[in-house]
C-alpha atoms as a PDB file:
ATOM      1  CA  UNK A   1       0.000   0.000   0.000  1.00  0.00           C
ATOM      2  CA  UNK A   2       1.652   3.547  -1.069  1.00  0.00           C
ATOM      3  CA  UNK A   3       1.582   6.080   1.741  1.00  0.00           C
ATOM      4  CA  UNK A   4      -1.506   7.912  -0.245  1.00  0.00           C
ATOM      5  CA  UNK A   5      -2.836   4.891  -0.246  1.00  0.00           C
ATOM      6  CA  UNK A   6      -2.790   4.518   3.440  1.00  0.00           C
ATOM      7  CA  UNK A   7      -3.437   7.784   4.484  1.00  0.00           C
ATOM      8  CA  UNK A   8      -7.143   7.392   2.688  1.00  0.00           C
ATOM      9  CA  UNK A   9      -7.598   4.233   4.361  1.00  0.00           C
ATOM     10  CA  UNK A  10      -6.688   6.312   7.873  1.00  0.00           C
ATOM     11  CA  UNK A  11      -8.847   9.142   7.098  1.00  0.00           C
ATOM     12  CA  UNK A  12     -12.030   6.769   5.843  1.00  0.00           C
ATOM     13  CA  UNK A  13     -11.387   4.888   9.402  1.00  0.00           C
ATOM     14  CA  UNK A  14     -11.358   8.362  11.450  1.00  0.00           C
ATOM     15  CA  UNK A  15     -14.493   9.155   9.914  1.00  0.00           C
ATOM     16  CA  UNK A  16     -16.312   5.760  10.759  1.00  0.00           C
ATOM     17  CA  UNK A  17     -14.622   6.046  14.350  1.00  0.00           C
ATOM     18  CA  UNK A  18     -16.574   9.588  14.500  1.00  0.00           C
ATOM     19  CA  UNK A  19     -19.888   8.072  13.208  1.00  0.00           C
ATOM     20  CA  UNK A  20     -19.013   5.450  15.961  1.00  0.00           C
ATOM     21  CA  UNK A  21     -18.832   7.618  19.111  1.00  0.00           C
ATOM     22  CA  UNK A  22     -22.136   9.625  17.843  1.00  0.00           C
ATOM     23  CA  UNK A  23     -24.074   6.129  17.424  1.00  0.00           C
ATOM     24  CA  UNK A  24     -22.724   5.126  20.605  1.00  0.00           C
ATOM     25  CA  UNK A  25     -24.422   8.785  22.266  1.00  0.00           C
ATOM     26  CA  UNK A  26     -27.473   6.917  20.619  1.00  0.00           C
ATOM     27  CA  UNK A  27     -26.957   3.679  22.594  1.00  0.00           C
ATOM     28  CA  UNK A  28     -25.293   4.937  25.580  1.00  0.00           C
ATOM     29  CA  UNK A  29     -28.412   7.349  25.842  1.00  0.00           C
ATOM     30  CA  UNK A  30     -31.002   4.517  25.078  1.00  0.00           C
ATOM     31  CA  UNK A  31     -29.129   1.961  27.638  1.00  0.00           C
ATOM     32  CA  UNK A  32     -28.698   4.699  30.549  1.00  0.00           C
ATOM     33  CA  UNK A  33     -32.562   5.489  30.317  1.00  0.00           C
ATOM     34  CA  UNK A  34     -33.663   2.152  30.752  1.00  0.00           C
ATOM     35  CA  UNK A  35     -31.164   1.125  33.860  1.00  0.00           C
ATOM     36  CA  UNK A  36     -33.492   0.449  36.979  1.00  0.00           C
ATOM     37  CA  UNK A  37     -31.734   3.094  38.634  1.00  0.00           C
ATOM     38  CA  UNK A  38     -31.364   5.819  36.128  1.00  0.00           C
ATOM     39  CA  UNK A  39     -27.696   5.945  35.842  1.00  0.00           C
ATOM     40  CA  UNK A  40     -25.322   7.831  34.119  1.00  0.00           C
ATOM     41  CA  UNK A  41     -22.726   6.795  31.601  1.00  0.00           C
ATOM     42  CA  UNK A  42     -19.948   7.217  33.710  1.00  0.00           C
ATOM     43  CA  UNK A  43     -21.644   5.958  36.657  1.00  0.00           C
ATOM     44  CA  UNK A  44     -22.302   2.989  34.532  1.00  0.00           C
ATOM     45  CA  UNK A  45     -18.300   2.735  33.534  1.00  0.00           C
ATOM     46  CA  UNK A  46     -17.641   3.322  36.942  1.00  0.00           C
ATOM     47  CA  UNK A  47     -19.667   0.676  38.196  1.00  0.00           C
ATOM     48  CA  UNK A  48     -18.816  -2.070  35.777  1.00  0.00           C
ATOM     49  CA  UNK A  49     -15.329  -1.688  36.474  1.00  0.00           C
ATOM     50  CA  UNK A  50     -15.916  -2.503  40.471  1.00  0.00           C
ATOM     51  CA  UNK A  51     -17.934  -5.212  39.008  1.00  0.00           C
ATOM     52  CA  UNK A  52     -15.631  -6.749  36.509  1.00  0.00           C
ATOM     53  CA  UNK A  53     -12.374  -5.930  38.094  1.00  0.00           C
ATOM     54  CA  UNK A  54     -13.115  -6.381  41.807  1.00  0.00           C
ATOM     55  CA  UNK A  55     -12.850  -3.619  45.099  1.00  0.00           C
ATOM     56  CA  UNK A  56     -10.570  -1.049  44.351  1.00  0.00           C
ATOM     57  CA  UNK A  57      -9.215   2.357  45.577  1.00  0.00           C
ATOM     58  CA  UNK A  58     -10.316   5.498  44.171  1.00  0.00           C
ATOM     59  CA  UNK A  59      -7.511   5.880  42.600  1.00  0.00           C
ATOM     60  CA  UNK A  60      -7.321   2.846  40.603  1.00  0.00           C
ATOM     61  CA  UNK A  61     -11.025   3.213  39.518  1.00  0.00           C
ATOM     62  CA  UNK A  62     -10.480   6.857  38.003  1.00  0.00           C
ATOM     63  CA  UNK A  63      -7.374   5.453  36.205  1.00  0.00           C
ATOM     64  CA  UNK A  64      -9.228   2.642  35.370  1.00  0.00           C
ATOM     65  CA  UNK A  65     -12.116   3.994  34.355  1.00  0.00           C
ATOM     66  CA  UNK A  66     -10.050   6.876  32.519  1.00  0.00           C
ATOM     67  CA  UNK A  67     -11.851   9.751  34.541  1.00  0.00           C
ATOM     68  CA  UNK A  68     -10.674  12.533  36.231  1.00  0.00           C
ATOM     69  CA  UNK A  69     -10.654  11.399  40.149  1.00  0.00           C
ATOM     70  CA  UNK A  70     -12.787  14.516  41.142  1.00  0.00           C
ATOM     71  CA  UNK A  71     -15.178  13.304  38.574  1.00  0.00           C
ATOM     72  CA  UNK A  72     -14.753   9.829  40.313  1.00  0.00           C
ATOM     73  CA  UNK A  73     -15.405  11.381  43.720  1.00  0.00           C
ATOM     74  CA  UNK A  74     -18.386  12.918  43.295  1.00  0.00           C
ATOM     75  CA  UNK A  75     -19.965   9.522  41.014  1.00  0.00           C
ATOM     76  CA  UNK A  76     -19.232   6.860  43.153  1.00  0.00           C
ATOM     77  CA  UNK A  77     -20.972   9.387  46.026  1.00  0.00           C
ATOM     78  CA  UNK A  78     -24.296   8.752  44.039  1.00  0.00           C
ATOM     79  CA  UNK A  79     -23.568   5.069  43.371  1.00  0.00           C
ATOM     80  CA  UNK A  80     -23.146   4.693  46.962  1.00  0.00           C
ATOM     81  CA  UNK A  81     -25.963   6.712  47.905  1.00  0.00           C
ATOM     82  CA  UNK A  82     -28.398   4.445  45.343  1.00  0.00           C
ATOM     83  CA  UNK A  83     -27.205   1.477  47.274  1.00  0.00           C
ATOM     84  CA  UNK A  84     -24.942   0.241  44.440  1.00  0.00           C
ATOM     85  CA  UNK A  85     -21.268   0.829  45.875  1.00  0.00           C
ATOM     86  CA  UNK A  86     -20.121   0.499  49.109  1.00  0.00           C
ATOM     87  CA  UNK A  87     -16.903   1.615  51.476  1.00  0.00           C
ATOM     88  CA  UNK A  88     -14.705  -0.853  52.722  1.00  0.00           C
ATOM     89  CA  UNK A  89     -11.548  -0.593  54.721  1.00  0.00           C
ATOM     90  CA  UNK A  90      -8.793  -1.573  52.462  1.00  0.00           C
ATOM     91  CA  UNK A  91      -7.668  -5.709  53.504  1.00  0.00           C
ATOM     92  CA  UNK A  92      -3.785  -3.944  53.027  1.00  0.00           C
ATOM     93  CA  UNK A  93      -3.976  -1.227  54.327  1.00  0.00           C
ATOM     94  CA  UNK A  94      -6.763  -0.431  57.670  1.00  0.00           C
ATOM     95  CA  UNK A  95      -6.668   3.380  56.929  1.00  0.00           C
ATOM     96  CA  UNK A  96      -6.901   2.957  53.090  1.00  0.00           C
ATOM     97  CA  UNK A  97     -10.838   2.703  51.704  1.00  0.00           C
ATOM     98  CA  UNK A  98     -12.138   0.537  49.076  1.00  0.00           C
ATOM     99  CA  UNK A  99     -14.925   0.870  46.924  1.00  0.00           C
ATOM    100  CA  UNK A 100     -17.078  -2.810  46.177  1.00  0.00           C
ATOM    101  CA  UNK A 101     -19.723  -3.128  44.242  1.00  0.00           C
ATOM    102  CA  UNK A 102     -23.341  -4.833  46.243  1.00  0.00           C
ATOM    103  CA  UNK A 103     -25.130  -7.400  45.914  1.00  0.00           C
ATOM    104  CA  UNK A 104     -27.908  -4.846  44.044  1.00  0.00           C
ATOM    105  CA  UNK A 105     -24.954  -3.055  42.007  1.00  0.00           C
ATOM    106  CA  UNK A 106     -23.604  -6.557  40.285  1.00  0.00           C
ATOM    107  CA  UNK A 107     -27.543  -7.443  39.811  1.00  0.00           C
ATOM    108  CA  UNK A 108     -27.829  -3.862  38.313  1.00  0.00           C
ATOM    109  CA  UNK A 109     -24.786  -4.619  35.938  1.00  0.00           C
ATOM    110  CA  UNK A 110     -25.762  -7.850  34.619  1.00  0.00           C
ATOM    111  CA  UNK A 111     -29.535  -6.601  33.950  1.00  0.00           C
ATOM    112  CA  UNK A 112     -27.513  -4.033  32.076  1.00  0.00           C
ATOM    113  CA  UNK A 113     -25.110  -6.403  30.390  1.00  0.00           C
ATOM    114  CA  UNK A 114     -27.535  -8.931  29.363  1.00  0.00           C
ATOM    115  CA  UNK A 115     -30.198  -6.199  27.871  1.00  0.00           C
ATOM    116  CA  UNK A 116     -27.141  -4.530  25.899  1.00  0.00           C
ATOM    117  CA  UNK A 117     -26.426  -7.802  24.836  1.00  0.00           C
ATOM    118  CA  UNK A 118     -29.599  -8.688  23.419  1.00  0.00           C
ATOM    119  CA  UNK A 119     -29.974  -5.732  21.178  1.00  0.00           C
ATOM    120  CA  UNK A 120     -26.169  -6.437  20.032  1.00  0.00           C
ATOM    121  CA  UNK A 121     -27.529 -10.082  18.852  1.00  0.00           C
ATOM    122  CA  UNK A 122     -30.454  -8.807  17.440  1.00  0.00           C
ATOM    123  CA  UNK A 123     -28.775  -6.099  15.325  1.00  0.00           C
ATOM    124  CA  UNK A 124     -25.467  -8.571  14.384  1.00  0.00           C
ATOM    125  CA  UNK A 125     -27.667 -10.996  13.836  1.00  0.00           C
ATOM    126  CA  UNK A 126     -26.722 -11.358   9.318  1.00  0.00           C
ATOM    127  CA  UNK A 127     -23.023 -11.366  10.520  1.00  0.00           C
ATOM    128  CA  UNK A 128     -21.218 -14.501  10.739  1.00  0.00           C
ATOM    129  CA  UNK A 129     -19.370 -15.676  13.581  1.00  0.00           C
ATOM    130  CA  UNK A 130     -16.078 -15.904  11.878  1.00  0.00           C
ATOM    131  CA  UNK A 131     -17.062 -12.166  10.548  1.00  0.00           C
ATOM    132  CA  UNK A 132     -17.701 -11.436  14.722  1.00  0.00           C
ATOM    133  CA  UNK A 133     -13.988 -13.130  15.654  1.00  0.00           C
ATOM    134  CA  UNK A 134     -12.130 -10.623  13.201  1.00  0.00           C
ATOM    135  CA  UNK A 135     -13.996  -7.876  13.944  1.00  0.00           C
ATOM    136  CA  UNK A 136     -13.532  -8.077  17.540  1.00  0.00           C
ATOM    137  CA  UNK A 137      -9.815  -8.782  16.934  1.00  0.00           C
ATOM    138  CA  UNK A 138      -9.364  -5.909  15.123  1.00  0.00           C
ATOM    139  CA  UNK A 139     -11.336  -3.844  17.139  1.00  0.00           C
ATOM    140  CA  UNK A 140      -9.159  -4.857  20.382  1.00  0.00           C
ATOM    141  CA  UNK A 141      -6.187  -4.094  18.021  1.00  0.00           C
ATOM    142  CA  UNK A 142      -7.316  -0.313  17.253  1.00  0.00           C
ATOM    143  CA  UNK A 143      -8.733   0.449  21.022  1.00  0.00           C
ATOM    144  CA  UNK A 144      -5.201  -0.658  21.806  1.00  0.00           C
ATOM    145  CA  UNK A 145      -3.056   1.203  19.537  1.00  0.00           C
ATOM    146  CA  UNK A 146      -5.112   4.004  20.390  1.00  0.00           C
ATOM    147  CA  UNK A 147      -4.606   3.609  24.192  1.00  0.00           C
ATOM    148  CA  UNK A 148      -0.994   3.163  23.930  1.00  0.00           C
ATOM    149  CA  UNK A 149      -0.841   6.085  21.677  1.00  0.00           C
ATOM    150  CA  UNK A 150      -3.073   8.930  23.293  1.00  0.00           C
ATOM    151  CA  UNK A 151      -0.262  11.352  23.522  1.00  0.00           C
ATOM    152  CA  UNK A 152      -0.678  11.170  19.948  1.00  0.00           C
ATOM    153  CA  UNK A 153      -3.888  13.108  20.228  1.00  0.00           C
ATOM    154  CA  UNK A 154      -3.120  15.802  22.964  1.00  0.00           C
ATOM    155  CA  UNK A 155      -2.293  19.454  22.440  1.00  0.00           C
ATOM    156  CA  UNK A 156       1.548  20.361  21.516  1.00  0.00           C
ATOM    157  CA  UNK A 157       2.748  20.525  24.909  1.00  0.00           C
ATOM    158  CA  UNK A 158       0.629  18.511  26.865  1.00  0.00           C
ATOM    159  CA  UNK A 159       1.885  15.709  29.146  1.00  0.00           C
ATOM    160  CA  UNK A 160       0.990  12.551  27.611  1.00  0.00           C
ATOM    161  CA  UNK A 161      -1.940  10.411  29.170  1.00  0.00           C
ATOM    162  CA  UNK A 162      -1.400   7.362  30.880  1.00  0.00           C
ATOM    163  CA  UNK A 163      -2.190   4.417  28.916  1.00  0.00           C
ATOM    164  CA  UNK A 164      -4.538   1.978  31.197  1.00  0.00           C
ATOM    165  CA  UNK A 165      -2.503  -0.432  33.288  1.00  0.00           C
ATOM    166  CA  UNK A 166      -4.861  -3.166  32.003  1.00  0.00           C
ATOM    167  CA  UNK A 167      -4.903  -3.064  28.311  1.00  0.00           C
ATOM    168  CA  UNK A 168      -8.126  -4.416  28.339  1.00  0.00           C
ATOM    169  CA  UNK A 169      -9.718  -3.245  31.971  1.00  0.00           C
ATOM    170  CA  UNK A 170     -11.404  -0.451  30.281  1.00  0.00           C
ATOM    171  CA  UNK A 171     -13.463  -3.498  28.368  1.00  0.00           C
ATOM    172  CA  UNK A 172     -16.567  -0.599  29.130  1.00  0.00           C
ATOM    173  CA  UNK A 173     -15.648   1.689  26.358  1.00  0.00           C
ATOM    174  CA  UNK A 174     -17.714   5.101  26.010  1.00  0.00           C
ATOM    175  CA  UNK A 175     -21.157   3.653  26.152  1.00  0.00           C
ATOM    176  CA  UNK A 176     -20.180   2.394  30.201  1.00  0.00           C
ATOM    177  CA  UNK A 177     -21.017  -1.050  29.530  1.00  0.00           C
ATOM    178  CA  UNK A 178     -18.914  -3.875  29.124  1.00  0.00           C
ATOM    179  CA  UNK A 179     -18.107  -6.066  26.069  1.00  0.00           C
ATOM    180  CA  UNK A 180     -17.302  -9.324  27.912  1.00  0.00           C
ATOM    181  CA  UNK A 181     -20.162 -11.412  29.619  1.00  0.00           C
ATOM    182  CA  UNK A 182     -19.929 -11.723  32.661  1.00  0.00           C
END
């Protein structure tokens, strides 16, 4: 492939990727609507994280979760207030705090999971499972390309982002939700 060649295929990609993130505002907006508890998408990400990955420190679940931990503070406040997240004294460390999801915040994610799973069979249903296999393989491949290579896309001058610890912990994506059953 020339380099002209190339750069067409980059630019036709960037402009499905944008088409992407507004469909996913579609989804993201339908999903979050019809949680029993009227989340938010980042209280959603936030929550299947602690669900998926297990107790962690508020730290970890804003760099997780890629979020700003202010942002962080003030959602896992409401998660905890809607009986979804709970405080627990760190195992390691007494005067440390971790953040677990309940009993009604892992039933919350998997009613989640398995509705946004259901409309992904219904509208994939004409593709193939081979066709599913690539797509997901390629699609891990680009999410982490473009994780490793955020400082890419920040300002001249900006300190680079942090790519996730887990290359695959963010598994939520922007719609919140996560790919993987559970």
């Amino acid at each position: 492939m020339s380099t002209e060649q190339h750069a067409d295929a980059v630019s036709a990609l960037a402009h499905e990727m944008v088409r992407h993130v507004r469909l996913l505002h579609v989804v993201k907006t339908g999903l979050s609507a019809a949680t029993p508890n009227g989340l938010e998408g980042a209280e959603i990400a936030l929550l299947m994280q602690l669900v998926k990955c297990g107790p962690r420190r508020q730290g970890e679940l804003a760099e997780l979760a890629m979020l700003d931990p202010s942002t962080v503070s003030r959602y896992v406040g409401q998660l905890a207030r809607r009986g979804l997240v709970e405080r627990r004294p760190d195992p390691a460390d007494g005067r440390a705090v971790q953040l677990v999801a309940t009993e009604r915040g892992h039933d919350t994610a998997h009613a989640m999971i398995d509705r946004r799973n259901a409309a992904l069979r219904q509208v994939l249903a004409g593709w193939s499972e081979a066709d599913l296999r690539t797509f997901t393989a390629m699609f891990t491949r680009l999410n982490d390309d473009v994780d490793a290579g955020r400082s890419a896309f920040a300002p001249d001058g900006a300190p680079a982002a942090t790519p996730s610890h887990d290359a695959h912990a963010s598994d939520t994506g922007p719609t919140g939700v996560s790919l993987k059953e559970n």
